[in-house]
N, C-alpha and C. Protein backbone atom coordinates (compact mmCIF):
# COMPACT_ATOMS: atom_id res chain seq x y z
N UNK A 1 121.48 117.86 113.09
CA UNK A 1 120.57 118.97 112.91
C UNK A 1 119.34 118.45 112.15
N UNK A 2 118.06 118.49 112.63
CA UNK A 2 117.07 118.10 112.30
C UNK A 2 116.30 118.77 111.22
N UNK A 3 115.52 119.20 110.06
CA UNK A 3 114.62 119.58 109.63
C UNK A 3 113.60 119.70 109.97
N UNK A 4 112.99 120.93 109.86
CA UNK A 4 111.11 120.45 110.50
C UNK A 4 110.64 121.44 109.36
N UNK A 5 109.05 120.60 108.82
CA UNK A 5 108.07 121.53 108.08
C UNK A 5 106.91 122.07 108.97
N UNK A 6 106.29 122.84 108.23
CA UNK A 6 105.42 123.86 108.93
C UNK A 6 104.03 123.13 107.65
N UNK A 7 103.36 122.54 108.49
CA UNK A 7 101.94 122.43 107.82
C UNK A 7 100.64 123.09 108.30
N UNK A 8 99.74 123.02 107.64
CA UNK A 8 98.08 123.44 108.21
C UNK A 8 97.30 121.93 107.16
N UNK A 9 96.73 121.72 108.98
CA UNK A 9 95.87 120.00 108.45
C UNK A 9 94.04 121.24 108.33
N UNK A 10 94.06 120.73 107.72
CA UNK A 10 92.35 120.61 107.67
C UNK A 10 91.48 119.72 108.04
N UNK A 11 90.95 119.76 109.07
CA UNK A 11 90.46 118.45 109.41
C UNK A 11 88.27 118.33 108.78
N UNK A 12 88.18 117.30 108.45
CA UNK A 12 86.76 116.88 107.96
C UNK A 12 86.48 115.25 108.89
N UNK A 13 84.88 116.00 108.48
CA UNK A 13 83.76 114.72 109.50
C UNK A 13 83.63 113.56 108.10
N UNK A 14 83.35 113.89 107.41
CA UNK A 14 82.69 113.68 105.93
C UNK A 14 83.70 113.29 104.91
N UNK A 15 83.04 111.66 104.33
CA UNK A 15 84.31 112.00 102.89
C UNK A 15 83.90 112.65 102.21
N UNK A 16 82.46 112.72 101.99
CA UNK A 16 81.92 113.27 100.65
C UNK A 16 82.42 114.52 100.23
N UNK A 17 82.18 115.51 101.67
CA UNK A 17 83.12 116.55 101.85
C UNK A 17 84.23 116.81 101.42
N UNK A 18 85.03 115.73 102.01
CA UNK A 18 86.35 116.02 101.71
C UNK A 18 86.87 115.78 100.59
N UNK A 19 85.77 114.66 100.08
CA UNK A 19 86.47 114.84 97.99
C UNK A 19 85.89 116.36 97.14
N UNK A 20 85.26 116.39 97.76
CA UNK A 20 84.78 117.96 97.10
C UNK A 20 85.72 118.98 97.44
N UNK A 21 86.34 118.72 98.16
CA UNK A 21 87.18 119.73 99.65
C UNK A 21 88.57 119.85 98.14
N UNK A 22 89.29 118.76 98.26
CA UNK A 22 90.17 118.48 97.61
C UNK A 22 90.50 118.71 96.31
N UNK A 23 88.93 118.67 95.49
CA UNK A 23 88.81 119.47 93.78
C UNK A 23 88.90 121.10 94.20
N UNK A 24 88.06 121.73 95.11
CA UNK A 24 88.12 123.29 95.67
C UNK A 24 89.45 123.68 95.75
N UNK A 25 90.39 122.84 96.99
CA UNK A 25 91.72 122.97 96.64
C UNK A 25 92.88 123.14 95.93
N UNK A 26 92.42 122.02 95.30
CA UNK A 26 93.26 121.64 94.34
C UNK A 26 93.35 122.76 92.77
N UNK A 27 91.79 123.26 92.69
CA UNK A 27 91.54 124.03 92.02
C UNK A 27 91.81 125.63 92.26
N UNK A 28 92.38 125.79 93.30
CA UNK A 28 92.24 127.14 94.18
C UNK A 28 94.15 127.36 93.57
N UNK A 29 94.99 126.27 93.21
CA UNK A 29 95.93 126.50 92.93
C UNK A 29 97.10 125.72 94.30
N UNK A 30 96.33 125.33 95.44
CA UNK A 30 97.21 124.73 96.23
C UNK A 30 97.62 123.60 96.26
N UNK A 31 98.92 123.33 96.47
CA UNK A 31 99.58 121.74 96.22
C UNK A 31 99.13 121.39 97.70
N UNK A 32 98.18 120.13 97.73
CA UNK A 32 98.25 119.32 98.46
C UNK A 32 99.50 118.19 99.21
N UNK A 33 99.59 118.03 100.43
CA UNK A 33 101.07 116.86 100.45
C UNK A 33 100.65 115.60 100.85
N UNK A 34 99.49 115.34 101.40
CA UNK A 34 98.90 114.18 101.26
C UNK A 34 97.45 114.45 102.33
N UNK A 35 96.90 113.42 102.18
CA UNK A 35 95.49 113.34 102.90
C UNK A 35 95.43 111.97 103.53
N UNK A 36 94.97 112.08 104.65
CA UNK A 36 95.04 110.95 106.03
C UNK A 36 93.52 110.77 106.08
N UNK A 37 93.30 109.26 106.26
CA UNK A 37 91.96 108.65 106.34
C UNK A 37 91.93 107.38 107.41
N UNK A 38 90.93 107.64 108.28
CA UNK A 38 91.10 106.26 108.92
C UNK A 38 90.47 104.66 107.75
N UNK A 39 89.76 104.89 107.03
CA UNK A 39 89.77 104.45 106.18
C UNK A 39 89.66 104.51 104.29
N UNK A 40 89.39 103.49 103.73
CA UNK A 40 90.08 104.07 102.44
C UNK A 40 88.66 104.76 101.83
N UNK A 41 89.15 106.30 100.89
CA UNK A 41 88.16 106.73 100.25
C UNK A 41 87.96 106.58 99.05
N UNK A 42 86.65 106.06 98.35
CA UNK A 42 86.52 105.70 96.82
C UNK A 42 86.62 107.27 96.19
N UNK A 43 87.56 107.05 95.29
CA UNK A 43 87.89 108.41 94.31
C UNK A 43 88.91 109.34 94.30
N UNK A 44 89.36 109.44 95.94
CA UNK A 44 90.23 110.17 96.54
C UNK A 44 91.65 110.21 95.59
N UNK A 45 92.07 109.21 95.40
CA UNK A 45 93.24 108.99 94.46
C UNK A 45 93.25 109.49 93.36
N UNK A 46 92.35 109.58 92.63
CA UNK A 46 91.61 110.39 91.42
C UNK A 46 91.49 111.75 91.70
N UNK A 47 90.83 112.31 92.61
CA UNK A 47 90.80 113.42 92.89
C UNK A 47 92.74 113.97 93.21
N UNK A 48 92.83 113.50 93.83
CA UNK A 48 94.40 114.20 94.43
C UNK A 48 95.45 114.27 92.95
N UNK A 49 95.29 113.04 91.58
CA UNK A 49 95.92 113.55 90.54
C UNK A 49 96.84 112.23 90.77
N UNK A 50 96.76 111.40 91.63
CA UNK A 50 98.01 110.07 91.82
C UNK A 50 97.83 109.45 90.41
N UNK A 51 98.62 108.74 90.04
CA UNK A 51 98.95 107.89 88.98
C UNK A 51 98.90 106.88 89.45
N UNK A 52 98.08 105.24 88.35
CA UNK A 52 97.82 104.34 88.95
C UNK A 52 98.80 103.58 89.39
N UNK A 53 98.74 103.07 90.17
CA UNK A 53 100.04 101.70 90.73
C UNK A 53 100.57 101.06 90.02
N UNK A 54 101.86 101.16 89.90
CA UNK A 54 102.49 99.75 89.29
C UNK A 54 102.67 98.72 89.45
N UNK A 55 102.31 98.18 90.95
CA UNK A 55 102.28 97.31 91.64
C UNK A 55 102.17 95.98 90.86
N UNK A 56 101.18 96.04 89.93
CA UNK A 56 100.40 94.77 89.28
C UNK A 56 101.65 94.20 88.46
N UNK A 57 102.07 95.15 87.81
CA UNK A 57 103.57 94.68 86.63
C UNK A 57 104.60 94.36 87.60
N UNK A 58 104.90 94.56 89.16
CA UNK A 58 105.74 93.93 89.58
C UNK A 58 105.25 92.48 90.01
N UNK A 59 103.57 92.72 90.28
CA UNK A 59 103.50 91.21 90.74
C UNK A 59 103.62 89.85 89.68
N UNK A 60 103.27 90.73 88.14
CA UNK A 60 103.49 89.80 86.99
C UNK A 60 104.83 89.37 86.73
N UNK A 61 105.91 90.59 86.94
CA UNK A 61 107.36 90.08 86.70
C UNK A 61 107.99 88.89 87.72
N UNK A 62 107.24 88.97 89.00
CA UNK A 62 108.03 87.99 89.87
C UNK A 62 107.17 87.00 89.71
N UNK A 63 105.98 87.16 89.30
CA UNK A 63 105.09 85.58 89.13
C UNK A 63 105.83 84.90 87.77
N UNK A 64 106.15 86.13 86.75
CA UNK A 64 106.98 85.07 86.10
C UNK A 64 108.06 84.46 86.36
N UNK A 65 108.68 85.03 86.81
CA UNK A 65 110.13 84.69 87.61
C UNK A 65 109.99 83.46 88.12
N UNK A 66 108.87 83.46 89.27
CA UNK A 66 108.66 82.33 89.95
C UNK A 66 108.56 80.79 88.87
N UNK A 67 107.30 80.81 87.84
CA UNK A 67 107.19 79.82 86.40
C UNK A 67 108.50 79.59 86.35
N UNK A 68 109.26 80.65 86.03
CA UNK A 68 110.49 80.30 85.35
C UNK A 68 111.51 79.05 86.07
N UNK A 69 111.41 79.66 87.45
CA UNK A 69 112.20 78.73 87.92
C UNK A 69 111.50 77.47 88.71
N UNK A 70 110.38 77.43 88.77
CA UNK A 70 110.00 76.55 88.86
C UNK A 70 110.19 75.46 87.78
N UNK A 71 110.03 75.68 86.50
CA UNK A 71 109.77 75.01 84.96
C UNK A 71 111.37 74.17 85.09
N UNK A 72 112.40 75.65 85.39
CA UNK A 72 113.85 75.32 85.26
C UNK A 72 114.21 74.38 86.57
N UNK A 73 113.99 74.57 87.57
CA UNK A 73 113.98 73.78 88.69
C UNK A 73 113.82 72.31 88.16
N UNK A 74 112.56 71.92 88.42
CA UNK A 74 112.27 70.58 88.26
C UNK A 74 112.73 69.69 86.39
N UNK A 75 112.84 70.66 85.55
CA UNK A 75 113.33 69.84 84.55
C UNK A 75 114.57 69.96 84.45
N UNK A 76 115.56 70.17 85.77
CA UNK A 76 116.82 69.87 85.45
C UNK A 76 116.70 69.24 86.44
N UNK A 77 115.74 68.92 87.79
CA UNK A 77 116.41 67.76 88.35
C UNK A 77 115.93 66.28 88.06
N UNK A 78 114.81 66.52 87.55
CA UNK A 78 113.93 65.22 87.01
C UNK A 78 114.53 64.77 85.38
N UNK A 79 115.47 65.72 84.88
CA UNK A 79 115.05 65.21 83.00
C UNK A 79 117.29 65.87 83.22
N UNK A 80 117.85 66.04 83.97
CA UNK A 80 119.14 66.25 83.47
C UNK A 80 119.79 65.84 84.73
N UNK A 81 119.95 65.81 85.60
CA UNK A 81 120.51 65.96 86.50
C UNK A 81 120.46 64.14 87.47
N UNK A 82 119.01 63.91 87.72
CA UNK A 82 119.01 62.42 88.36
C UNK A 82 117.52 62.22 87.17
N UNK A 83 117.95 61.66 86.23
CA UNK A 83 116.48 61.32 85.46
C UNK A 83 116.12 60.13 85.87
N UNK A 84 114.96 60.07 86.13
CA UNK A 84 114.20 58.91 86.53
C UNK A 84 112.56 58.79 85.33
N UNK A 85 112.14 57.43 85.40
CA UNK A 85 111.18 57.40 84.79
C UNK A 85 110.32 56.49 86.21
N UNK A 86 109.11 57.22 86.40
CA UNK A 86 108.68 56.48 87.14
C UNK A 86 106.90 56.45 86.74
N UNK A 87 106.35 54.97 86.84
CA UNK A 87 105.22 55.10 86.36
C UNK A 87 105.02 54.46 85.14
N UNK A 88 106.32 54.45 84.28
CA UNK A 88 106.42 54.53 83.06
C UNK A 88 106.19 55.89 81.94
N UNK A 89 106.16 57.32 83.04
CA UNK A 89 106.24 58.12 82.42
C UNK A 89 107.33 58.69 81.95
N UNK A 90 107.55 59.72 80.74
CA UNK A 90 109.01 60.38 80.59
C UNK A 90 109.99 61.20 82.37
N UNK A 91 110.84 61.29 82.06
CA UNK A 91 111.47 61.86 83.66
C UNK A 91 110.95 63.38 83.08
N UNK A 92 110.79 63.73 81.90
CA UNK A 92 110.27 65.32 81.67
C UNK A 92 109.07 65.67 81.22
N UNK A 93 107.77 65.38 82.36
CA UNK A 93 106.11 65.21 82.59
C UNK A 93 105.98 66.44 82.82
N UNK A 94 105.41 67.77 81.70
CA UNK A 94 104.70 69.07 82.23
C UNK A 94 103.82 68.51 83.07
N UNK A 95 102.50 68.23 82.35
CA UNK A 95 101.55 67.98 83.29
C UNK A 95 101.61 67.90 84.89
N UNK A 96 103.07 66.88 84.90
CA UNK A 96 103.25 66.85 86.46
C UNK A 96 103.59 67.97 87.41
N UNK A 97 104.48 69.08 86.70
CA UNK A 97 105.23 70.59 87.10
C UNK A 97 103.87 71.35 87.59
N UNK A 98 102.49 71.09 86.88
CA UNK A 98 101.80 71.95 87.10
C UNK A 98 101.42 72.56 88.74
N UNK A 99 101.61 71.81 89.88
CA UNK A 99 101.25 72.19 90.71
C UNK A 99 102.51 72.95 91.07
N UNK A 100 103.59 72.50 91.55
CA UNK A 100 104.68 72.85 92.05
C UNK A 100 105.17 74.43 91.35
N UNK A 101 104.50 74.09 90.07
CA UNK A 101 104.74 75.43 89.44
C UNK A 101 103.71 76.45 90.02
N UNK A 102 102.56 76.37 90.03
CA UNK A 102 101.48 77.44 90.20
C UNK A 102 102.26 78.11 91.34
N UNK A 103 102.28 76.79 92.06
CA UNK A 103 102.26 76.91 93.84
C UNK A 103 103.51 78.49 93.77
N UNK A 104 104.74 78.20 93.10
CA UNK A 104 105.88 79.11 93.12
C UNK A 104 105.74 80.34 92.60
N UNK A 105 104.70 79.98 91.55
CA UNK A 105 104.53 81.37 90.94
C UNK A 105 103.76 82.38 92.11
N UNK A 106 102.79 81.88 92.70
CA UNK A 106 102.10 82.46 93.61
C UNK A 106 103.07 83.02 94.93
N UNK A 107 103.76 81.79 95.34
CA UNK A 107 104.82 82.44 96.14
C UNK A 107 105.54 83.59 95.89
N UNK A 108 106.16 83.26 94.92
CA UNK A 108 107.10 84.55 94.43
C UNK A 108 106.28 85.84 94.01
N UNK A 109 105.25 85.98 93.22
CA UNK A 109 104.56 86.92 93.13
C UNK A 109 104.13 87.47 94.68
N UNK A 110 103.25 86.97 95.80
CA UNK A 110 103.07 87.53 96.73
C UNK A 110 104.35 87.93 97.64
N UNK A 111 105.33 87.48 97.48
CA UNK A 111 106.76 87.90 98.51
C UNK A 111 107.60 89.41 97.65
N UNK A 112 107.13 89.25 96.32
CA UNK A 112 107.13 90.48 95.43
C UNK A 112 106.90 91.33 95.66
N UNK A 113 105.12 91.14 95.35
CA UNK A 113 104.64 92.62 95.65
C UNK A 113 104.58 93.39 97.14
N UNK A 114 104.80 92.33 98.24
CA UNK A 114 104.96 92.86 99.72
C UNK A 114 106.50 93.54 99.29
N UNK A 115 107.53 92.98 99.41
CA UNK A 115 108.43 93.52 99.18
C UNK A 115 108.95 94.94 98.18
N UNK A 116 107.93 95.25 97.35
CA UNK A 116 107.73 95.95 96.13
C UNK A 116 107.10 97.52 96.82
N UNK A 117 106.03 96.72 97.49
CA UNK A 117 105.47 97.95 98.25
C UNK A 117 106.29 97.91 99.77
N UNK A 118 106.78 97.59 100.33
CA UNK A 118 107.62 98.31 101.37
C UNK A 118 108.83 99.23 100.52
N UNK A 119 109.70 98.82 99.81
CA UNK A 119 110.41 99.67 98.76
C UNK A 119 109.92 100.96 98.58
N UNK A 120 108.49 100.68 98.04
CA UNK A 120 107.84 102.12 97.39
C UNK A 120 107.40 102.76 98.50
N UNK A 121 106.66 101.99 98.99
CA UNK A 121 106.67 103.55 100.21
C UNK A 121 107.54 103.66 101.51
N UNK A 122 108.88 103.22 100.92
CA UNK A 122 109.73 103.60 102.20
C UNK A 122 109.32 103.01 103.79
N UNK A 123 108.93 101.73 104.02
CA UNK A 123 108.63 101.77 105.62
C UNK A 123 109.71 100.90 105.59
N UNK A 124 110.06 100.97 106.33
CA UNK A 124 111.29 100.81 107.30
C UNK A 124 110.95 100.22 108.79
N UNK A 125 111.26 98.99 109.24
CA UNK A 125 111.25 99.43 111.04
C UNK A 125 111.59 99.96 111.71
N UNK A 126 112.96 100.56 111.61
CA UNK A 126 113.27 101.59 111.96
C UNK A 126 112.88 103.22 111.74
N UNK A 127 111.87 103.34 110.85
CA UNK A 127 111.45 104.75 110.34
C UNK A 127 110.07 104.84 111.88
N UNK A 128 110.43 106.33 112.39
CA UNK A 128 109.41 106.54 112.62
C UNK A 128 107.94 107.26 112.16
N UNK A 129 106.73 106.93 112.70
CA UNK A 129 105.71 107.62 111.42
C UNK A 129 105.15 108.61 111.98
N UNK A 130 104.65 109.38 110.49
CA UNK A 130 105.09 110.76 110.80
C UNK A 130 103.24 110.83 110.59
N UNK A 131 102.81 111.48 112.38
CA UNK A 131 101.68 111.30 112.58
C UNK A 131 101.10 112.74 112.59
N UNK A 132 100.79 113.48 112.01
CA UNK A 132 100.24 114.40 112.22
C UNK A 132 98.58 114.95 113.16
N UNK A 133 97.97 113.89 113.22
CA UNK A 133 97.45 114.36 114.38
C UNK A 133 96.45 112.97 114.56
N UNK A 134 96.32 112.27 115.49
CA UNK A 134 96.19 111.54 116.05
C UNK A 134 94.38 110.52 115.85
N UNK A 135 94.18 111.65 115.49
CA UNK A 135 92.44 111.37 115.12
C UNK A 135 92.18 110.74 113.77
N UNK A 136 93.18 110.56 113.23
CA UNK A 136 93.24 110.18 111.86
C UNK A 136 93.03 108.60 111.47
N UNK A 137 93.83 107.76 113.08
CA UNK A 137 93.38 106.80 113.54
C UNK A 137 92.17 106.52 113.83
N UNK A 138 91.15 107.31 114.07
CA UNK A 138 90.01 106.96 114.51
C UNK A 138 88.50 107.36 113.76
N UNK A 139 88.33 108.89 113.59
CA UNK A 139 87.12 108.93 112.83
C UNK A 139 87.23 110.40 112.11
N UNK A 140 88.50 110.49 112.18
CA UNK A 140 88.45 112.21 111.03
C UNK A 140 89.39 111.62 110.34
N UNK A 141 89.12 112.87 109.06
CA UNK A 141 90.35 112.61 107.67
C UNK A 141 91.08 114.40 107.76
N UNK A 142 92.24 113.83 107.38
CA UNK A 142 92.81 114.94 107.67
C UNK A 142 93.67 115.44 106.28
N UNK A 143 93.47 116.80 106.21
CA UNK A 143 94.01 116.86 104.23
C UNK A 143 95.39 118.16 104.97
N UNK A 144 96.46 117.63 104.92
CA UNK A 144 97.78 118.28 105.08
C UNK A 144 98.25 119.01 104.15
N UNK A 145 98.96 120.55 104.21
CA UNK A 145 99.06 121.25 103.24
C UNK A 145 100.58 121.60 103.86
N UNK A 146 101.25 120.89 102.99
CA UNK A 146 103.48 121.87 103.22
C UNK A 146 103.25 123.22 102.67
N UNK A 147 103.27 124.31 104.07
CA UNK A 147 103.54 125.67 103.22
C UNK A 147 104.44 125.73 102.58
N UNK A 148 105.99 124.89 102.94
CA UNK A 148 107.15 125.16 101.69
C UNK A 148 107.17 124.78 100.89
N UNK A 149 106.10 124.18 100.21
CA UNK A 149 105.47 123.43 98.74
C UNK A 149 104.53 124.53 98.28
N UNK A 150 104.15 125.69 98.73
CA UNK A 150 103.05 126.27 98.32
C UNK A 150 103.63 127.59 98.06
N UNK A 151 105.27 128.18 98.20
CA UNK A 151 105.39 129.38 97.49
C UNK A 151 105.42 130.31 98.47
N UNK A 152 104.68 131.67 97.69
CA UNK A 152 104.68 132.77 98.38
C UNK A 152 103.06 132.86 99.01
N UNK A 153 102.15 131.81 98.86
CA UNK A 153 100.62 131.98 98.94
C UNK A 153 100.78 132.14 100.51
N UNK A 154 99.98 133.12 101.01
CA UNK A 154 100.11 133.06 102.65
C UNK A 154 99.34 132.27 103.01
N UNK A 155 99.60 131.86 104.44
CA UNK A 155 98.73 130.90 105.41
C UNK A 155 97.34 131.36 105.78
N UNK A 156 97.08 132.81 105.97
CA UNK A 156 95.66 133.08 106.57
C UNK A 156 94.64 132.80 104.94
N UNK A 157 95.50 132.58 103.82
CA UNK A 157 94.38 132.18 102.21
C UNK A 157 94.44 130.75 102.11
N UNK A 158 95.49 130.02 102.76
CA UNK A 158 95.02 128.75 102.55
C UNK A 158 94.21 128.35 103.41
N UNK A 159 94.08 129.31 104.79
CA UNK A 159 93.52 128.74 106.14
C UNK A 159 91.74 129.21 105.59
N UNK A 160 91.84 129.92 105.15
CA UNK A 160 90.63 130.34 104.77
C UNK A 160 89.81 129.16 103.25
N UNK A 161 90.49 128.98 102.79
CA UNK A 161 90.28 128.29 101.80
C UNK A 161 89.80 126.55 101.93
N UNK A 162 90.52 126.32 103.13
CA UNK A 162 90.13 125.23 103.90
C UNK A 162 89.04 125.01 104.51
N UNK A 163 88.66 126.08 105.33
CA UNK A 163 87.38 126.51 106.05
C UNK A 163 85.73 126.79 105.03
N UNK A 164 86.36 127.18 104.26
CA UNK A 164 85.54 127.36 103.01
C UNK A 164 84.95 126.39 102.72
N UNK A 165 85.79 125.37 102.05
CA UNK A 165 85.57 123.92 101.20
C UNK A 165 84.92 123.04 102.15
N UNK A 166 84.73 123.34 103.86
CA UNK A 166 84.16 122.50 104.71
C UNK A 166 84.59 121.93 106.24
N UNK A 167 86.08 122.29 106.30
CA UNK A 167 87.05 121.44 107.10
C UNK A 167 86.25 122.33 108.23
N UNK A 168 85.88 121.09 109.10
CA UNK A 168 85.79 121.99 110.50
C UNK A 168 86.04 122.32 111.57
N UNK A 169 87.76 122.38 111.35
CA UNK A 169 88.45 123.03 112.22
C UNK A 169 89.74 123.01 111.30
N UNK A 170 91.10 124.02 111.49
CA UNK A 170 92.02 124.16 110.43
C UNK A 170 92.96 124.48 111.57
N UNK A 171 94.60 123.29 111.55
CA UNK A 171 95.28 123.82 112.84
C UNK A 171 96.66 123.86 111.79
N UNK A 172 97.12 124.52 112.54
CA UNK A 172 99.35 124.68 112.31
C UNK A 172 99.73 123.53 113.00
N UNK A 173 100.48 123.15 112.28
CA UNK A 173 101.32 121.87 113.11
C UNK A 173 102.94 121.98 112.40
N UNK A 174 104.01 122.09 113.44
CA UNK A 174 105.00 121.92 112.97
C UNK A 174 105.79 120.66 113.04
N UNK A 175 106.50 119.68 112.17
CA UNK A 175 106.82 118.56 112.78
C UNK A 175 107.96 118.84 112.52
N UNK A 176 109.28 117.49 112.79
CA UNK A 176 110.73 117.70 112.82
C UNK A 176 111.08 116.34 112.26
N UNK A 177 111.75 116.75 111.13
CA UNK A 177 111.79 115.69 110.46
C UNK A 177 113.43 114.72 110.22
């Protein structure tokens, strides 16, 4: 047995619009459920109330991770394990770790944060995506409103409220989730 929500997209030509669109909204008392852009809008994130990414502290924890075992790596196989002196240097040369180390830290940090952000936002290959209307790909932004996130407020005040703030055109879409 499937679920399906009942939305109204608002669709806009304009970002400028549509960040103005979104304070009107937002201010009008309606919970927004997300906003679709074919590309990214400066402020939008700000406007909608998101909290900044954590992303950065996961890419620092696995870049350290990475140091770590890099550092631990090579001075147990060079200085405990098969020590060699070659050169006439000690078998346990930081200086020398330095590349092998960067190199890992970088690895591990970028296989992190990809991995960090598929986690966080749930994509899956197997998930299918949940497209609400098709133009979103191409040259409109589309600001989606869950009536079952919004209460008892009726649809003809949010539909109106949409139309208001600029959207120029306002449709029902039911999906199945």
């Amino acid at each position: 047995m499937s679920d399906s929500k009942n939305y109204i997209l608002g669709v806009y030509d304009d970002e400028d619009v549509l960040l103005k669109a979104v304070g009107k909204i937002r201010g009008a008392g309606i919970k927004i459920d997300e906003v679709y852009s074919p590309f990214p809008v400066h402020g939008l994130d700000e406007e909608l109330g998101y909290k900044r990414s954590r992303l950065p502290i996961a890419a620092f924890m696995f870049g350290a991770l990475g140091t770590t075992l890099a550092l631990v790596m090579q001075i147990w196989m060079l200085g405990v394990d098969w020590p060699m002196i070659i050169g006439g240097k000690n078998h346990v040369a930081l200086p020398d770790f330095v590349p092998v180390t960067f190199e890992l830290t970088v690895l591990l940090a970028a296989f992190g944060m990809v991995g960090t952000f598929f986690v966080s936002s749930d994509l899956k290959p197997w998930k299918k995506p949940n497209l609400l209307d098709i133009r979103i790909t191409d040259d409109k932004h589309i600001m989606a409103i869950d009536l079952s996130k919004n209460g008892a407020m009726a649809e003809d005040v949010i539909s109106s409220t949409l139309k208001d703030s600029g959207a120029v055109e306002v449709n029902n879409k039911q999906v199945e989730e």
